[in-house]
Protein backbone atom coordinates (compact mmCIF):
# COMPACT_ATOMS: atom_id res chain seq x y z
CA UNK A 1 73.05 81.39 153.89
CA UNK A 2 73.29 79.28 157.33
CA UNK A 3 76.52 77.90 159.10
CA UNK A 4 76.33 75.11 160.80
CA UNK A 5 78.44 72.55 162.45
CA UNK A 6 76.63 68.86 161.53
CA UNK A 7 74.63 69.15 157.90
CA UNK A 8 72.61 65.95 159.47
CA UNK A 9 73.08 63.69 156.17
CA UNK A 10 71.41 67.03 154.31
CA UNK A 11 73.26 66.47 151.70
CA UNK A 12 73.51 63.56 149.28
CA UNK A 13 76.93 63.79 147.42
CA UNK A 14 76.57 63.16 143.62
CA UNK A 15 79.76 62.68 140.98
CA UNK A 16 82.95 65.23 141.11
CA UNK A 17 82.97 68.22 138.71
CA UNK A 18 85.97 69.34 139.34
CA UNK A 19 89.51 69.08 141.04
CA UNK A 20 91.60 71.84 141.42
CA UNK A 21 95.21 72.62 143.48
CA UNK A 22 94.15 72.68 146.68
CA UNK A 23 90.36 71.95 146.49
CA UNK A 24 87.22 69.39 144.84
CA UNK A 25 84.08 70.27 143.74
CA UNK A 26 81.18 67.85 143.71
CA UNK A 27 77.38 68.33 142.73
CA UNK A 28 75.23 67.34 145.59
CA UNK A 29 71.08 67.18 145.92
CA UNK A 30 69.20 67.62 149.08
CA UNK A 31 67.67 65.49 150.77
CA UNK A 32 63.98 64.92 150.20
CA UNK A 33 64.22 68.52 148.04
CA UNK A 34 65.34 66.95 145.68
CA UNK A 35 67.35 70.41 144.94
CA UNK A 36 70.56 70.50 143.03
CA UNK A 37 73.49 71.82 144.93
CA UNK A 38 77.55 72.32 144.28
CA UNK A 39 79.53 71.43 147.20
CA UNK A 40 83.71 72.80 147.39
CA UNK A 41 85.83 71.40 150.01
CA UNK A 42 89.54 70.84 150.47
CA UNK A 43 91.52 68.40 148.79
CA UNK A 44 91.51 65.11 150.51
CA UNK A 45 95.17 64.42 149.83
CA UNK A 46 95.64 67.57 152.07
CA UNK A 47 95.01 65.73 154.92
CA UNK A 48 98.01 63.98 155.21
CA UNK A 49 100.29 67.25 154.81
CA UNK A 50 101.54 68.79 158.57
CA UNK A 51 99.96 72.43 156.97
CA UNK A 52 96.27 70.91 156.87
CA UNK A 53 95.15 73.02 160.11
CA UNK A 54 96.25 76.40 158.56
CA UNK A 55 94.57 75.03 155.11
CA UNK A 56 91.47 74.78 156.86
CA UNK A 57 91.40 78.00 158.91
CA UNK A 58 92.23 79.62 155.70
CA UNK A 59 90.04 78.25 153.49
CA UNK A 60 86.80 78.68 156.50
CA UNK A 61 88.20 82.45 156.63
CA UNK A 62 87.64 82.54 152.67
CA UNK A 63 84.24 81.29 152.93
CA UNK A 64 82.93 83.42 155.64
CA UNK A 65 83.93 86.77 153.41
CA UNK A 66 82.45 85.14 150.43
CA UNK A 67 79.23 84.30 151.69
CA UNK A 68 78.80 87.94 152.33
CA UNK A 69 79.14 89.02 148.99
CA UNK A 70 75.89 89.48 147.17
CA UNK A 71 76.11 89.53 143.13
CA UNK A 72 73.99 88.54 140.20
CA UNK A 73 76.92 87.17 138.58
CA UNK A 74 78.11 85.17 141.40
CA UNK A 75 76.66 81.62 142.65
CA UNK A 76 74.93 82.63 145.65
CA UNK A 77 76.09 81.00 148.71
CA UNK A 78 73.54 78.48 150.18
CA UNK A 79 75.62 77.20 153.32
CA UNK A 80 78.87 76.53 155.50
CA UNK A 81 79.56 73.78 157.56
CA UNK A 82 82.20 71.18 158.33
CA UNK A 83 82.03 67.27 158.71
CA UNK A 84 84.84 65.06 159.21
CA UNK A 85 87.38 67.73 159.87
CA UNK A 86 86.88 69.13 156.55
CA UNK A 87 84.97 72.18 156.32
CA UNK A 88 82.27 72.73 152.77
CA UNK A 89 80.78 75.52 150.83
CA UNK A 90 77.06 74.84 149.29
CA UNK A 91 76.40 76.81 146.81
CA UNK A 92 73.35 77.33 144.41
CA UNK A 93 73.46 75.15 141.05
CA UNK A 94 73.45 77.14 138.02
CA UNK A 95 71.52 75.47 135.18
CA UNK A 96 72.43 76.64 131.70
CA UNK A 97 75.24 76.13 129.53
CA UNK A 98 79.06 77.35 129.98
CA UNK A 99 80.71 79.39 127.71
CA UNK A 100 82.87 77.15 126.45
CA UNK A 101 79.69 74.77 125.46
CA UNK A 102 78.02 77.76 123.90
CA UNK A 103 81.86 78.24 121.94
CA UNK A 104 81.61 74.71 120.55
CA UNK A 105 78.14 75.12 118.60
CA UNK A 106 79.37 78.85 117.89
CA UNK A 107 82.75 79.35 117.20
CA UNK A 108 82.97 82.71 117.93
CA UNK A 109 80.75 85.40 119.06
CA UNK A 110 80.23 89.02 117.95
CA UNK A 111 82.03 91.59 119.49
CA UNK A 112 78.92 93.09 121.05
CA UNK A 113 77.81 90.04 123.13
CA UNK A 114 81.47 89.13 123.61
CA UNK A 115 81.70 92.64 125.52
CA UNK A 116 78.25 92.10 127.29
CA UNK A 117 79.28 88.87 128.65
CA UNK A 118 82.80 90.02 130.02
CA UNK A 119 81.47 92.97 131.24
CA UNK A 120 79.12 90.61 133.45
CA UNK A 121 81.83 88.85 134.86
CA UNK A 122 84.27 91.98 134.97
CA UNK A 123 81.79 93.33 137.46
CA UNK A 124 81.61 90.00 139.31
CA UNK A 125 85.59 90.18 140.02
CA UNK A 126 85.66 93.34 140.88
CA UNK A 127 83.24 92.58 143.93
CA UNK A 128 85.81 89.99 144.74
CA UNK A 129 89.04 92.12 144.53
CA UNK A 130 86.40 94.65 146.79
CA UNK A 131 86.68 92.26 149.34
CA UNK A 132 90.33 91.28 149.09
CA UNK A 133 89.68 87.52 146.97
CA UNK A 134 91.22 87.09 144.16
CA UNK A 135 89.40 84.16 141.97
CA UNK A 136 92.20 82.91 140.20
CA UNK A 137 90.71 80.41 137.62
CA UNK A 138 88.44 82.81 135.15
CA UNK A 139 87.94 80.60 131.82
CA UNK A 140 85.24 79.98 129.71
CA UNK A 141 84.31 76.37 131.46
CA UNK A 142 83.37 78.50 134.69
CA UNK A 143 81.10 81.25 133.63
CA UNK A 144 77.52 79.89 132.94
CA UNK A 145 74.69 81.03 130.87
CA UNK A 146 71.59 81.34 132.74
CA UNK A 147 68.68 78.85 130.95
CA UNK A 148 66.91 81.24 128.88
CA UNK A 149 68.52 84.17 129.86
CA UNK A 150 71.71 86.30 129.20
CA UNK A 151 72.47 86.75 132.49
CA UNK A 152 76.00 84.71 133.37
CA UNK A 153 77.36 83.74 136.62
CA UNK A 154 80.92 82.71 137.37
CA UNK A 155 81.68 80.05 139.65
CA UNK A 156 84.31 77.61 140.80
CA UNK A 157 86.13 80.14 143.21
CA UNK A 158 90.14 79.24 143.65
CA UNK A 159 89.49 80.01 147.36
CA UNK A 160 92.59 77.77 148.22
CA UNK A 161 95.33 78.90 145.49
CA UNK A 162 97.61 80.79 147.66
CA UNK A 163 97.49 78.21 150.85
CA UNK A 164 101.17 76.87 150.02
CA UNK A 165 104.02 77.16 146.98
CA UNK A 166 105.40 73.78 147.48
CA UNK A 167 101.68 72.48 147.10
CA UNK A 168 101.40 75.01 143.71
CA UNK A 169 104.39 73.85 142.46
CA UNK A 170 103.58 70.03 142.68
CA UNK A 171 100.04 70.67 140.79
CA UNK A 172 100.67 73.67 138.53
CA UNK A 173 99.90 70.78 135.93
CA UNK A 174 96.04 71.75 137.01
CA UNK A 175 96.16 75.16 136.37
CA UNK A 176 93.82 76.05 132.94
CA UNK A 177 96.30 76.68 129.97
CA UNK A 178 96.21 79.60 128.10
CA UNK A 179 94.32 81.48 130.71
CA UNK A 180 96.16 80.75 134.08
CA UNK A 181 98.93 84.14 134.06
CA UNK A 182 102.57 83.16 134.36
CA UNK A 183 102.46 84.23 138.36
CA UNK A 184 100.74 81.41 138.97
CA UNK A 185 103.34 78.74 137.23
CA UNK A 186 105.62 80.64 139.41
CA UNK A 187 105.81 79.19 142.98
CA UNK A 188 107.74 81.76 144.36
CA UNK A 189 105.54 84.89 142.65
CA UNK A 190 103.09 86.52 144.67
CA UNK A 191 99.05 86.82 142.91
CA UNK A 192 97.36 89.37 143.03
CA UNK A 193 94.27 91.40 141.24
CA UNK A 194 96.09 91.73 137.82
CA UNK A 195 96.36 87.90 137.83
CA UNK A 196 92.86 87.75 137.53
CA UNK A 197 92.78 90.56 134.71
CA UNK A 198 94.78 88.46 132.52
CA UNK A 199 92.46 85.47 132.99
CA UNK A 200 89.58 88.07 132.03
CA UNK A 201 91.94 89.31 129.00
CA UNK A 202 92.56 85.46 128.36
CA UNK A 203 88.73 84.65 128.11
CA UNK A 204 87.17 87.61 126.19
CA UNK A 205 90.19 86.80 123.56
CA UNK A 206 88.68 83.28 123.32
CA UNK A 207 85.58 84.85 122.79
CA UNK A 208 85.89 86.69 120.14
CA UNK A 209 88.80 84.54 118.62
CA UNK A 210 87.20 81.19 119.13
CA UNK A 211 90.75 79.64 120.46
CA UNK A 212 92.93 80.85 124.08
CA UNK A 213 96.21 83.00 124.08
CA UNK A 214 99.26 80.14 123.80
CA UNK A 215 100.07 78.79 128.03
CA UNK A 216 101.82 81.95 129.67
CA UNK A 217 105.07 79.54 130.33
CA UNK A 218 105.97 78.96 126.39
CA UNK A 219 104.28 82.82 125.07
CA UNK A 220 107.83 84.44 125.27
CA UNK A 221 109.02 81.40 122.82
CA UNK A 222 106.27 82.73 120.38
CA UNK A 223 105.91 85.99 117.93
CA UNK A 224 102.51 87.88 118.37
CA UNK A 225 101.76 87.64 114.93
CA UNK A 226 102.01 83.44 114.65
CA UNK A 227 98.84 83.55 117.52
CA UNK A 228 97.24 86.98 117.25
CA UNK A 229 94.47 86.14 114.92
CA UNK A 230 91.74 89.34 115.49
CA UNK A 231 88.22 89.00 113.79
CA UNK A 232 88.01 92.66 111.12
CA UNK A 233 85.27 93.03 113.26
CA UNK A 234 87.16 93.43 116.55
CA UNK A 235 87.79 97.36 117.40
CA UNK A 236 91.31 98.91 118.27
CA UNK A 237 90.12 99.30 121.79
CA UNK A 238 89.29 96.30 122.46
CA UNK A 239 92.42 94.63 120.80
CA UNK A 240 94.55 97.01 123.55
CA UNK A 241 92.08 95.74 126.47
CA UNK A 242 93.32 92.17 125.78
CA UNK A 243 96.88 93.05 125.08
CA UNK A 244 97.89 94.99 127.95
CA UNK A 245 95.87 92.83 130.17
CA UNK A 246 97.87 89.51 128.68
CA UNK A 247 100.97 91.39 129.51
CA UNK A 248 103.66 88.64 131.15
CA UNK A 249 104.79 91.01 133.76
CA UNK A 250 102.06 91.65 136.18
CA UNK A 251 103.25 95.35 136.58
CA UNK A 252 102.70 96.02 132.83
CA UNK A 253 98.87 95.43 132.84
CA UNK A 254 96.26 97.41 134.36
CA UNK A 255 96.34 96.63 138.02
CA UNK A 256 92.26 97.15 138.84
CA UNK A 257 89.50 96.03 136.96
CA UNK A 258 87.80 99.64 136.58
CA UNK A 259 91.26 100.22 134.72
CA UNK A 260 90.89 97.55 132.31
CA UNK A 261 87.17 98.37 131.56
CA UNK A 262 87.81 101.86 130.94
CA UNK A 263 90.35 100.39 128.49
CA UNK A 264 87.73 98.26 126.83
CA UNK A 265 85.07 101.21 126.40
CA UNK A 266 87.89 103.67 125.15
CA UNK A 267 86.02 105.43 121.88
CA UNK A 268 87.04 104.71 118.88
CA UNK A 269 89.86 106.89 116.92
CA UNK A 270 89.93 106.43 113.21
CA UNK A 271 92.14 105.72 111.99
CA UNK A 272 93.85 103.96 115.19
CA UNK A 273 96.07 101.91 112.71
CA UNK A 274 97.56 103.37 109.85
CA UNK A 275 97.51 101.18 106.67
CA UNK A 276 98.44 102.36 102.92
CA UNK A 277 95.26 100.66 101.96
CA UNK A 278 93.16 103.64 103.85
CA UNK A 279 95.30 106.36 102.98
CA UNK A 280 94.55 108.51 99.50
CA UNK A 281 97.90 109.21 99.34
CA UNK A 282 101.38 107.63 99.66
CA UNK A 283 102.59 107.15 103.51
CA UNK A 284 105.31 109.03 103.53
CA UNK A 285 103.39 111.90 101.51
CA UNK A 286 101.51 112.21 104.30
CA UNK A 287 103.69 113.03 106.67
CA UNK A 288 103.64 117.25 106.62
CA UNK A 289 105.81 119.35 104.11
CA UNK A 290 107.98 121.58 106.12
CA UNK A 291 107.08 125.38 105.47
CA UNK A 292 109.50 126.11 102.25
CA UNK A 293 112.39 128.52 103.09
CA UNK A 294 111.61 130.78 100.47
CA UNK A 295 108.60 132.85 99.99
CA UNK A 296 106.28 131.98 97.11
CA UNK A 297 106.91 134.31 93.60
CA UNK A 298 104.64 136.81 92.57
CA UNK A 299 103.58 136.76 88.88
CA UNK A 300 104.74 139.62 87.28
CA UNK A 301 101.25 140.71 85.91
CA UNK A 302 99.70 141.50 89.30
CA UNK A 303 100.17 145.41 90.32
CA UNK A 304 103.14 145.99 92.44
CA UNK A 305 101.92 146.85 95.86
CA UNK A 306 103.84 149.49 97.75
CA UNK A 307 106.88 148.05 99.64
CA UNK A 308 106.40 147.89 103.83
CA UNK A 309 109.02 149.10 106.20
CA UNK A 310 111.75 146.64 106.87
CA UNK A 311 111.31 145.54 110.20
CA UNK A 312 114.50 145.55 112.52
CA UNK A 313 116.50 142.23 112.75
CA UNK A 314 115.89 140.41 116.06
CA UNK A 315 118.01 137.24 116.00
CA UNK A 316 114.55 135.18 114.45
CA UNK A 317 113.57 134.74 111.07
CA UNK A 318 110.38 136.44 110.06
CA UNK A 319 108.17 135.93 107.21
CA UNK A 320 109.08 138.48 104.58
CA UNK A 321 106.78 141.23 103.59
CA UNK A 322 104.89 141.46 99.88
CA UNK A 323 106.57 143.13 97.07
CA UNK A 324 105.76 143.93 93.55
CA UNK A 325 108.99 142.31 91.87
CA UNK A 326 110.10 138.47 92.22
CA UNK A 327 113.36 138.14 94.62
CA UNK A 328 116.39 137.44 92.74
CA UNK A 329 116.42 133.47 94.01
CA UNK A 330 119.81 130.71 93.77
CA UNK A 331 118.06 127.63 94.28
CA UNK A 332 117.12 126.82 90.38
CA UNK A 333 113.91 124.59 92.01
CA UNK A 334 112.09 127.72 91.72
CA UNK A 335 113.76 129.49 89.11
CA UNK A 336 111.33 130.27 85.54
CA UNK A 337 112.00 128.75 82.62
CA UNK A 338 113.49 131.85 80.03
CA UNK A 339 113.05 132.13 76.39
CA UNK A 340 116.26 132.17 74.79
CA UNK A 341 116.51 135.52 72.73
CA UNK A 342 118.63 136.41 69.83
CA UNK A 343 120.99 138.47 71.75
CA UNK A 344 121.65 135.08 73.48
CA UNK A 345 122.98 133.21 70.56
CA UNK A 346 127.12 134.30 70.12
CA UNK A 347 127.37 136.53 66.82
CA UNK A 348 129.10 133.99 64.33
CA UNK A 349 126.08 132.23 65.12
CA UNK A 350 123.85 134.67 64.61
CA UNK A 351 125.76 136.33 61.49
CA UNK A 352 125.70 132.31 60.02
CA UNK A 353 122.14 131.64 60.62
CA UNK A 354 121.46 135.16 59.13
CA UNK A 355 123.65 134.09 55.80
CA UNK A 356 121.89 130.68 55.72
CA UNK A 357 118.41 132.11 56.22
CA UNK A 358 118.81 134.60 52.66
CA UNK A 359 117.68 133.00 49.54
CA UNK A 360 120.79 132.33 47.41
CA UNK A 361 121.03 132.59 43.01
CA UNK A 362 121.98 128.75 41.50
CA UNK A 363 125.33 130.23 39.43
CA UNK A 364 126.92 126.92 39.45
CA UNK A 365 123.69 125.81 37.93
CA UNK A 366 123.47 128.71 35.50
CA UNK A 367 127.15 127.98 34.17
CA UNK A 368 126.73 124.39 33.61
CA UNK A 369 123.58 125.32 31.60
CA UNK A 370 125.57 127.75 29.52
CA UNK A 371 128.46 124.92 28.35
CA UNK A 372 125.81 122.37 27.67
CA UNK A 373 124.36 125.14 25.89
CA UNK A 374 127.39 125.92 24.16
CA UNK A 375 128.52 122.46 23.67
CA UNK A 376 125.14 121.60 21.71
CA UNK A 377 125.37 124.96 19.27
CA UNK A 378 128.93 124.03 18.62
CA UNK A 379 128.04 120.37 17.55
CA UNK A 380 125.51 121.15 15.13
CA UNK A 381 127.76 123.79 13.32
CA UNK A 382 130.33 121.73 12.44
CA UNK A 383 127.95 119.51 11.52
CA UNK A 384 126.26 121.77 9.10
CA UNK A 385 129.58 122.89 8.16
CA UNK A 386 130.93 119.67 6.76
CA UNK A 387 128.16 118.34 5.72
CA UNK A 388 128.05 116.41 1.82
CA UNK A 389 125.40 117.13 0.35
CA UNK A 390 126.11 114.78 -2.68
CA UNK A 391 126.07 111.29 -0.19
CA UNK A 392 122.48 110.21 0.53
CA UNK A 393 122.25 109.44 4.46
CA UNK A 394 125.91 110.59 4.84
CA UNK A 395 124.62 113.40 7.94
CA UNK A 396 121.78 113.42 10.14
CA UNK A 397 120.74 116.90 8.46
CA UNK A 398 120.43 115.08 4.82
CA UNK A 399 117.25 115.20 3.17
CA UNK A 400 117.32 111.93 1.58
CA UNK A 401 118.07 108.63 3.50
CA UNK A 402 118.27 105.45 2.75
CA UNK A 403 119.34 102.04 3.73
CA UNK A 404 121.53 101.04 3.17
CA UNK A 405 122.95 103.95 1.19
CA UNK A 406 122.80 104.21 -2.46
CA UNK A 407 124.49 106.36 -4.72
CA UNK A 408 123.10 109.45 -6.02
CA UNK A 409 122.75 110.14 -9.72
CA UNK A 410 125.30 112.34 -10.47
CA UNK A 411 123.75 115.94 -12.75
CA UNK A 412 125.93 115.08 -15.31
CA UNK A 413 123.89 112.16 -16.40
């Protein structure tokens, strides 16, 4: 990295690529190189506002600390200079895809490579925060895939976000939705390293999710559960990485980025979340018994075992010791089922079902027998007895019959 104070026409300035608050960023080639280069400078519009000198010191002061860092996952800085009272950062071009390319052909990605990538970038902030920048625009557009590689690099820096909160206020219609954090819709709020964690919370959600978290300003207006739409793939860990780091107020996420990672690579407790559908048993059977009150009944056929000393009283209950008889016990839950006996039953009941359980002689039977009996003998004797024996067919008990009836010869003929 050189500074210098004239780039000599280096430089040949190529279409914008992006505009942000306070700041423009422009592909560039050099001259006779033919070498693709990005080029960030201040906002023209700035020019006209009375701040613009302490813009530029600030934003020259940025620079100089950047340029100093050295990371894999950052654009390495190529050179500083200023021309036409603005001052310019070259950095290396990155050729490869963004993420949010890669997300259109995609989807989605695993949860493996989502974690690789962030991870990457995680690191990249933290050598930022290291040196007191803050980035302040983390989204998928601005990390790229190197060709042919899985190495990423972050770029577009918001080196000028915190020059002045009128200016914010005026343009917070550039800030990226759904991953800027609510500070930074607020003109008045300060930024600081968490307001990068909930961009990095904001992108590794799109990641795995395919879509971004709602824009901070309206999330309070919206349930959880009409965005939140996890992958079954996605581990409890990582779903409480995101989370707290989306938190609206700044205090309530982690406040470092070694904090949020060690969220992230948290092992895995199963079950984190408990469901009926992964339970054998009822919830609310498996929530402990309390120990019963009463000690558990002996059967009566195991040998009585001699009974120990009773031990003095102290205040506390103690668990009582073995003995050969059950405990006389009030609560019926664990009271035996008894046989009823005979000596149970009241004695009229007993003495009737006694009475009705003896075999009894038919008399009524036996009597009625006797005047049918009776009646029958008695009907054929006076039958006999006034019988005629001179009228054919005159009785039943006639010997001769006829019909209809004649008259018999009389013995006189």
């Amino acid at each position: 990295m050189t500074v210098a104070t004239d780039n000599e026409y280096k430089y040949i300035l190529d279409d914008f690529i992006g505009r942000g608050t306070f700041n423009q960023t422009q592909k560039a080639e050099i001259a006779g190189l033919r070498k693709v280069v990005i080029v960030k400078t201040l906002a023209s519009y700035l020019q006209n506002n009375p701040e613009y000198p302490q813009f530029k010191q600030h934003f020259q002061n940025l620079t100089v600390r950047l340029a100093k860092i050295e990371h894999p996952n950052l654009a390495p800085v190529v050179e500083l200079f200023e021309e036409d009272d603005f001052p310019f950062i070259i950095y290396e071009a990155i050729a490869g895809e963004n993420l949010a390319q890669i997300l259109e052909t995609a989807g989605k990605l695993p949860q493996d490579q989502a974690l690789d990538y962030i991870q990457q970038i995680a690191n990249a902030v933290n050598s930022l925060h290291q040196a007191d920048l803050l980035h302040l625009d983390i989204q998928p557009r601005h990390i790229i895939r190197r060709q042919d590689s899985e190495k990423l690099v972050l770029i577009e820096f918001g080196l000028t976000s915190e020059l002045n909160n009128g200016i914010r206020q005026t343009h917070a219609n550039l800030l990226s939705p759904g991953y800027a954090a609510p500070e930074q819709h607020d003109p008045n709020a300060t930024c600081t390293a968490a307001t990068d964690i909930y961009s990095l919370s904001a992108t590794l959600y799109t990641l795995l999710t395919g879509s971004p978290p709602p824009p901070a300003p309206i999330r309070s207006q919206i349930k959880e559960q009409d965005w939140l739409q996890w992958p079954d793939s996605v581990s409890n860990p990582v779903k409480t990485a995101i989370l707290q780091g989306l938190a609206l107020d700044p205090q309530q996420r982690p406040q470092t980025i070694d904090a949020w990672q060690t969220l992230l690579c948290a092992p895995e407790i199963e079950p984190e979340i408990v469901t009926p559908e992964n339970l054998k048993e009822d919830p609310k059977d498996a929530i402990a018994p309390e120990p019963p009150s009463q000690p558990v009944l002996t059967p009566p056929e195991l040998p009585a075992v001699p009974k120990a000393p009773q031990p003095a009283q102290t205040g506390q209950s103690s668990a009582k010791p073995f003995i050969s008889a059950p405990p006389v016990l009030p609560s019926p839950t664990f009271r035996p089922t008894k046989l009823r006996r005979l000596d149970d039953f009241p004695v009229t009941n007993l003495k009737k079902t006694q009475r009705d359980a003896d075999p009894k002689f038919p008399l009524g039977a036996l009597i009625a027998t006797c005047l049918v009996a009776a009646s029958a003998g008695a009907g054929f004797g006076f039958s006999v007895r006034f019988n005629r024996p001179d009228e054919a067919g005159s009785t039943l008990w006639h010997l001769k019959q006829s019909f209809p009836p004649r008259e018999v010869e009389s013995n006189e003929d």
